[in-house]
Structure formats: C-alpha cells, structure tokens
Protein backbone atom coordinates (compact mmCIF):
# COMPACT_ATOMS: atom_id res chain seq x y z
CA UNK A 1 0.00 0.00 0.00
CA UNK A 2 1.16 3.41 -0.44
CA UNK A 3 2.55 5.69 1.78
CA UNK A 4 -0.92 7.96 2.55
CA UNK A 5 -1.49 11.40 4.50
CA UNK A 6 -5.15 11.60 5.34
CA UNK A 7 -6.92 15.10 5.74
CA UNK A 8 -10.11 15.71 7.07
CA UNK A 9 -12.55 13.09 8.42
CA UNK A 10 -15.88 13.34 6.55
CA UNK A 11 -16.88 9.94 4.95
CA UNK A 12 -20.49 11.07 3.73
CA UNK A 13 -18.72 11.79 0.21
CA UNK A 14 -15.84 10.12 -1.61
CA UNK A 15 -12.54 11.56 -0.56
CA UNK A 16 -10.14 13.62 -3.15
CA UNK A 17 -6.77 11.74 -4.16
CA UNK A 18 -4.02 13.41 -4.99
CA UNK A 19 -1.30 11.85 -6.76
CA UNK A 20 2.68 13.61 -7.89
CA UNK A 21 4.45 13.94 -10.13
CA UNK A 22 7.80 12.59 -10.99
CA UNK A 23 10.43 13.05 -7.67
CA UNK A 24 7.26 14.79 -5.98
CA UNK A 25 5.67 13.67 -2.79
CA UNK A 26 2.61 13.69 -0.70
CA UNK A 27 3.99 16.45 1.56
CA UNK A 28 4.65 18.38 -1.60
CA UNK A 29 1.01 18.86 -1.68
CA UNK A 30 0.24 19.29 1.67
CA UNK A 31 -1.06 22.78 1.81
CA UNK A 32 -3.09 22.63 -1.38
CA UNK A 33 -4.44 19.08 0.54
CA UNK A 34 -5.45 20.89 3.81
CA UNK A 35 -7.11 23.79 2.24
CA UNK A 36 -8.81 21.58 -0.28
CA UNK A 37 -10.09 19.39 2.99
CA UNK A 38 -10.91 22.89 5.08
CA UNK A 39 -12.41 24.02 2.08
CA UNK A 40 -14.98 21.89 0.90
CA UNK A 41 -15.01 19.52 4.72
CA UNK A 42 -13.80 16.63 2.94
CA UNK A 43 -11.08 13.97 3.43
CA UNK A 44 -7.94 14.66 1.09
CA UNK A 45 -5.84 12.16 0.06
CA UNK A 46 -2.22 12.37 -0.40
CA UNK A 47 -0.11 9.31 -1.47
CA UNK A 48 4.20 9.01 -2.10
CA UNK A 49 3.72 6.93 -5.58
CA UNK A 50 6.33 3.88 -5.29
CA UNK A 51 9.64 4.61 -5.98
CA UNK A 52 9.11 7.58 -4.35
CA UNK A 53 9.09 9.27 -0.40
CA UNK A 54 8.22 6.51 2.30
CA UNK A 55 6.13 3.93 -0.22
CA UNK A 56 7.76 0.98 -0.59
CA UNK A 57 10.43 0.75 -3.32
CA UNK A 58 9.79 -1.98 -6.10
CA UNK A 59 11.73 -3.29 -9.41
CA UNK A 60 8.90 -1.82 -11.79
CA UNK A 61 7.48 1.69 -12.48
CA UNK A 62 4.94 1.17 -15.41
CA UNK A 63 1.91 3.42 -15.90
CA UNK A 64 -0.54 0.26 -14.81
CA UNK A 65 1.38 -0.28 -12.06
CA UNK A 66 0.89 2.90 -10.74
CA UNK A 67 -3.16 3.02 -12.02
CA UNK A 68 -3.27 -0.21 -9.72
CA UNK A 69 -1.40 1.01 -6.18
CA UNK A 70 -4.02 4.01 -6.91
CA UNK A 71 -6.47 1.54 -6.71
CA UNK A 72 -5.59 0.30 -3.87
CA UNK A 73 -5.61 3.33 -2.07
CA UNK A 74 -8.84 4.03 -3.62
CA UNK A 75 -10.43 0.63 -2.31
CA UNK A 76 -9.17 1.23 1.49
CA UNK A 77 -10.95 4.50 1.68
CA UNK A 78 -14.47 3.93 0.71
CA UNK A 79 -14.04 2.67 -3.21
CA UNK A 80 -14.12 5.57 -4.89
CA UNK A 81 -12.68 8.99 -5.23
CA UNK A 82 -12.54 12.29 -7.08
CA UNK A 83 -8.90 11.86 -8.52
CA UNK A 84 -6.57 14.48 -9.23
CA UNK A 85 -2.92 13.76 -11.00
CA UNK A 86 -0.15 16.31 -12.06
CA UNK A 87 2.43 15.13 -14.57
CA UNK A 88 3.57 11.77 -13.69
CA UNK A 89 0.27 11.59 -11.27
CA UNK A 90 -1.67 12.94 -13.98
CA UNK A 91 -0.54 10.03 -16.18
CA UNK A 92 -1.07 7.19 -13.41
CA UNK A 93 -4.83 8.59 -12.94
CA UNK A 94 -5.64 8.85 -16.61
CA UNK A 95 -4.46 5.34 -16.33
CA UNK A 96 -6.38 4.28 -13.20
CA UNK A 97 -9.37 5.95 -14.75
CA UNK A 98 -9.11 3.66 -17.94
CA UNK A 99 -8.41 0.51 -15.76
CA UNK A 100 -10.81 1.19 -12.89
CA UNK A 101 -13.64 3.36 -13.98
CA UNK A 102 -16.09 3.01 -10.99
CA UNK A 103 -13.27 3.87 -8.86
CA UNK A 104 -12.64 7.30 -10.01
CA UNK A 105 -16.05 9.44 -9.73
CA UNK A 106 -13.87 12.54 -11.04
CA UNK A 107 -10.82 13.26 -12.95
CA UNK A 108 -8.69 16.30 -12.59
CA UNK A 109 -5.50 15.70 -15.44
CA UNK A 110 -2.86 18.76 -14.38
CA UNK A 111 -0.81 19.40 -17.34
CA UNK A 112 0.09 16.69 -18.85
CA UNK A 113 -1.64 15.39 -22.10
CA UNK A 114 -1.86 10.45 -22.62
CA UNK A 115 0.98 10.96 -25.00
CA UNK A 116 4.74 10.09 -24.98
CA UNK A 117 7.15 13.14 -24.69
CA UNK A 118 10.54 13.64 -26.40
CA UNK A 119 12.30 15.13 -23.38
CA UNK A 120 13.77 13.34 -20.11
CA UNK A 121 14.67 13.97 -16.88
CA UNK A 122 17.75 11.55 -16.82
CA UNK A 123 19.80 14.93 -16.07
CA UNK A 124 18.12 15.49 -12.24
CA UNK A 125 18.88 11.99 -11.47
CA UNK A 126 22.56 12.16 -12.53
CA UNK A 127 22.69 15.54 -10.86
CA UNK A 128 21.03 13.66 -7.68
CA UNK A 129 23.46 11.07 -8.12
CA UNK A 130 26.73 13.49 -8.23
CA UNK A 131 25.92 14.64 -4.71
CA UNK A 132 28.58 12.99 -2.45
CA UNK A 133 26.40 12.33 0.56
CA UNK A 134 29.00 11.21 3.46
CA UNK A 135 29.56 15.50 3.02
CA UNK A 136 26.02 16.43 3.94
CA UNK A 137 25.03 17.72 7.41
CA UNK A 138 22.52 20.30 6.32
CA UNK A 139 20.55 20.78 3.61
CA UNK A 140 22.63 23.87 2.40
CA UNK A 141 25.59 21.01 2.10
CA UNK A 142 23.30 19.50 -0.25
CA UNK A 143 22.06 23.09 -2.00
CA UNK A 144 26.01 23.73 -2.72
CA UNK A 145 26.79 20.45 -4.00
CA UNK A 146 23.51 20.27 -6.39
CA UNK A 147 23.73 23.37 -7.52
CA UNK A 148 27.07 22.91 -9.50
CA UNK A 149 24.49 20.46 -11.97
CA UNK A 150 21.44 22.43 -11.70
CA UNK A 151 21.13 26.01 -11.97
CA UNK A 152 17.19 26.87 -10.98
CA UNK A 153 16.91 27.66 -7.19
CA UNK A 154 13.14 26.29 -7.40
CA UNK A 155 14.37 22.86 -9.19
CA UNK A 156 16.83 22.51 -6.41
CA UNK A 157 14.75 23.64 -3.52
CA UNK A 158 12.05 20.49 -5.11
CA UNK A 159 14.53 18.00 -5.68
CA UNK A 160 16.08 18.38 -1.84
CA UNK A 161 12.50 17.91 -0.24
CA UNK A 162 12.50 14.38 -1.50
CA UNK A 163 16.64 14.29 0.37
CA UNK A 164 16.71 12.60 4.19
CA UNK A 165 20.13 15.00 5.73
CA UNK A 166 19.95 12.70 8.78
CA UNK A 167 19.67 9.69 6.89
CA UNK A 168 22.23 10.70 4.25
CA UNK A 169 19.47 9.12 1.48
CA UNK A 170 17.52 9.98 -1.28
CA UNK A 171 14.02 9.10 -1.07
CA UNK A 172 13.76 8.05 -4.41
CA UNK A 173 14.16 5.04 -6.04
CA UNK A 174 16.89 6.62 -8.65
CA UNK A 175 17.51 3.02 -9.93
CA UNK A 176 14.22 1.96 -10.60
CA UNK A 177 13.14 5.53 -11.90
CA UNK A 178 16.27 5.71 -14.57
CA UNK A 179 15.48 1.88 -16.07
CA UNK A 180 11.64 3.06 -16.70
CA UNK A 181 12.39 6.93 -17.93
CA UNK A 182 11.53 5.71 -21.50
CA UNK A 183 8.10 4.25 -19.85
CA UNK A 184 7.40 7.43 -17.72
CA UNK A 185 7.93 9.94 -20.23
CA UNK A 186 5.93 7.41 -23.03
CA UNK A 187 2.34 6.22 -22.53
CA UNK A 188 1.20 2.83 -22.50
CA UNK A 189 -1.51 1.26 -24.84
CA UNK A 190 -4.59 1.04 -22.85
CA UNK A 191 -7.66 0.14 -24.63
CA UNK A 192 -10.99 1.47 -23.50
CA UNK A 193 -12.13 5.10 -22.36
CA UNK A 194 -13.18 6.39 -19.70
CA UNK A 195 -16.63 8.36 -19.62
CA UNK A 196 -16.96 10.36 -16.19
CA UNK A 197 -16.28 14.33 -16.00
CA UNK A 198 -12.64 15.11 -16.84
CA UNK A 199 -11.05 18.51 -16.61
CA UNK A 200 -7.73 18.83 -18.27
CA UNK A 201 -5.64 21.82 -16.35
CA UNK A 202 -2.91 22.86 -17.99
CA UNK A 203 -0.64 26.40 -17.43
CA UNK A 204 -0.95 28.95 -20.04
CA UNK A 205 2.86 29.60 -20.17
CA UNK A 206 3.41 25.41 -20.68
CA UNK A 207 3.91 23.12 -23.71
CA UNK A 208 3.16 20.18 -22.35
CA UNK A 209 -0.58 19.71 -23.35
CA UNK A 210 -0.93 21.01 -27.16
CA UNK A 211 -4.29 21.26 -29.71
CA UNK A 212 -3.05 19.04 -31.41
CA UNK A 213 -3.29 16.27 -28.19
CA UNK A 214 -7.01 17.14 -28.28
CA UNK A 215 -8.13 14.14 -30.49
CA UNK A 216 -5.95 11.57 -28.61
CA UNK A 217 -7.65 13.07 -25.00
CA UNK A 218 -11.11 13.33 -26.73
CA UNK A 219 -10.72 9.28 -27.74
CA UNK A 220 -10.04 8.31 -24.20
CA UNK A 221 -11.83 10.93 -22.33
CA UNK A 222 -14.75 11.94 -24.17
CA UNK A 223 -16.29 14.25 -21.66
CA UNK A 224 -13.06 15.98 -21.46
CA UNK A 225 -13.08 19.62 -20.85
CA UNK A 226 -10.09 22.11 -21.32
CA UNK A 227 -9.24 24.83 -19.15
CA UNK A 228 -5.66 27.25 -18.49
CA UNK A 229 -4.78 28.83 -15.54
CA UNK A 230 -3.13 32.24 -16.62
CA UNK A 231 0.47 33.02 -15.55
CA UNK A 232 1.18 29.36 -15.06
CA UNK A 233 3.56 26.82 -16.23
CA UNK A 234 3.97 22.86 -15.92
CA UNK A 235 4.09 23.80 -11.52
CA UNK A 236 1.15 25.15 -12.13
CA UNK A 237 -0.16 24.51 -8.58
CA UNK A 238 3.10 26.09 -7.30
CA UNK A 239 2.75 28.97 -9.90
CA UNK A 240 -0.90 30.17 -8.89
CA UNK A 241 -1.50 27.89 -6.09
CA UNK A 242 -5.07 30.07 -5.49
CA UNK A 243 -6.07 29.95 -8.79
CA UNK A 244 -5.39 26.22 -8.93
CA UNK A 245 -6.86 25.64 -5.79
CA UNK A 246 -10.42 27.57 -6.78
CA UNK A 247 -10.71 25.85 -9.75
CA UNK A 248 -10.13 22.09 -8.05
CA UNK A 249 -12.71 23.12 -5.85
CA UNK A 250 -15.18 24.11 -7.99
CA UNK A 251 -14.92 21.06 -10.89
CA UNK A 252 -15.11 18.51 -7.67
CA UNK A 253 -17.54 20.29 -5.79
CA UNK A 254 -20.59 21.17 -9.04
C-alpha cells in the first residue's frame, strides 16, 4: 500500500486523491491538501507513488502499475474517489481511470496530455546522483553540492524535499526511476475510455498539453473539458496555487 497522508474526516462523500508527479511527494502537496479538505469539509488524500518518499520501493514503475497502487488506495478508503494527478500523477490517474472506472467518480489531469514526450529527466537523477552524501550535514551542504548540476533555485529547492540529511538518502528510487524513464515519459496502450467528468488543467505559459493532443484526449476521455490557468507553467499549482486551488474546488464540488 502506499505511503498515505489523510486530511479531514468526513466519509459522507468520496474523498479527493491526490497523486505527484515525478520526484514529488505527498507532503509536496500538503497545503493545497489541507485547504482543499478545510475548504470543501472533505477527506484529502495524499499518497508518495512507489519509488518515491516513504512507499515501498519496487523493481517496476509502469503506468498500470501505478493506475493499480491508486487503486488500492482508492479501495481502502471507501471505493471511490474524485482523482486528481499532475504530470507523472496525472498520467497514473488517466491510467487508473481507464483501468478502474467506478473507482474514479472525477478526474482532474494537471498538465500533462496520454501521449509520450521527447524530453527526459535523466539529467536530475545524474545531478542527484553526483551529490557525495558522506559530506552532507545540512541541507545547504546539499544546496552547494547540487547546484554545480542544476542552476534553478526552485528545481533545487524540489529535488532536496524528496533528500533525508539525517539519513544521508535519497528518497527516491533513482535506480528503478532511470530503467523506466523511456516508460514514464511514453504512454502505454490502454484500450478502453473512460466516460466520467474530466477537466484537463494545464498552465498557459506550458507546452506540455498542445491542440493538437485534443483528439488523442477526446478518444479516451470523451467528456473531457479544457481549461488554463493564466500566468502558469507545468508547476502550475506552485505557480498560482489560489487559482489552482479555486478551480479544483469548484470542478469537484458542481
């Protein structure tokens, strides 16, 4: 099972479940989770996908594996949810959506479009991997190190909440994640569709969902609906965290 932070106690309605993106983790999401559950008075849902934060760590990383640990999660707290997914999350519930339907009563798809991508993220986990750990005592330590491999302060500040200083660790699976890049960044062929409400969210300053992904969304998703939050990129939520949390709350809440 995965690693899950529960907020809010109301079991009259089906909880919202939150799932990261790629080197994310539930406490990435935790004050978009406790305003979303102080909001509306209703349980949020935020899980560490495997390879990733305190779930457990496995050999395999595919898009149905992840659609299926969702469903667990899904199945302990009441069997069924309103699901929202950025990136790599938004993948593995457009995925859990296709698998398990009646699970998902909801589906919020943050930027990110059922489509394979041309870029990769092999450079973060090299740069991860170039950090000499036995010279970290702070996080700083690891700041200084990082940052001769990656120059954004906001990619570094990310990548070191996912870093255990005590524990001298990454709590990532970098192994795992590296051998399945090709299958994280691709999309697998699932057959079906899925026919509940579906918002796709995307930033209006991002590439990563394009027009001419509209056919290949309307195929799987038919009810599908398209929407940008303004002044946002991929980290949208991070971007215009408000904004992003107004418009969650509205789509799950009509």
């Amino acid at each position: 099972m995965l690693n899950t932070i529960v907020m809010g106690e109301d079991h009259t309605r089906p909880p919202i479940l939150i799932a990261h993106g790629l080197f994310g983790s539930a406490r990435n999401w935790g004050v978009i989770a406790r305003r979303l559950s102080e909001g509306q008075g209703r349980r949020v849902l935020t899980v560490d996908m495997r390879n990733h934060g305190d779930s457990p760590w496995t050999d395999s990383h595919s898009y149905p594996d992840l659609a299926d640990d969702l469903a667990g999660v899904i199945a302990a707290h009441g069997g069924q949810a309103d699901v929202l997914g950025h990136s790599m999350g938004g993948k593995a519930a457009m995925a859990l959506a296709l698998m398990h339907p009646a699970l998902v009563r909801r589906l919020i798809v943050a930027d990110i479009a059922p489509v394979a991508y041309g870029h990769t993220q092999q450079h973060l986990i090299d740069a991860m991997r170039a950090v000499d750990l036995s010279l970290v005592a702070t996080r700083r330590d690891a700041d200084m190190q990082l940052a001769a491999h990656v120059d954004a302060d906001g990619v570094r500040a990310f990548l070191l909440q996912s870093l255990d200083v005590k524990g001298r660790a990454w709590r990532l699976n970098l192994d795992t994640l590296e051998r399945f890049m090709p299958a994280i960044l691709g999309w697998p062929d699932l057959a079906g569709h899925y026919e509940g409400l579906t918002l796709m969210l995307s930033g209006a300053l991002s590439d990563y969902v394009q027009p001419d992904h509209r056919p290949t969304i309307k195929a799987l998703f038919p009810k599908a609906q398209f929407a940008k939050i303004p002044g946002a990129g991929h980290w949208l939520h991070a971007d215009r965290p408000r904004e992003f949390e107004a418009t969650i709350a509205a789509f799950f809440a009509a």
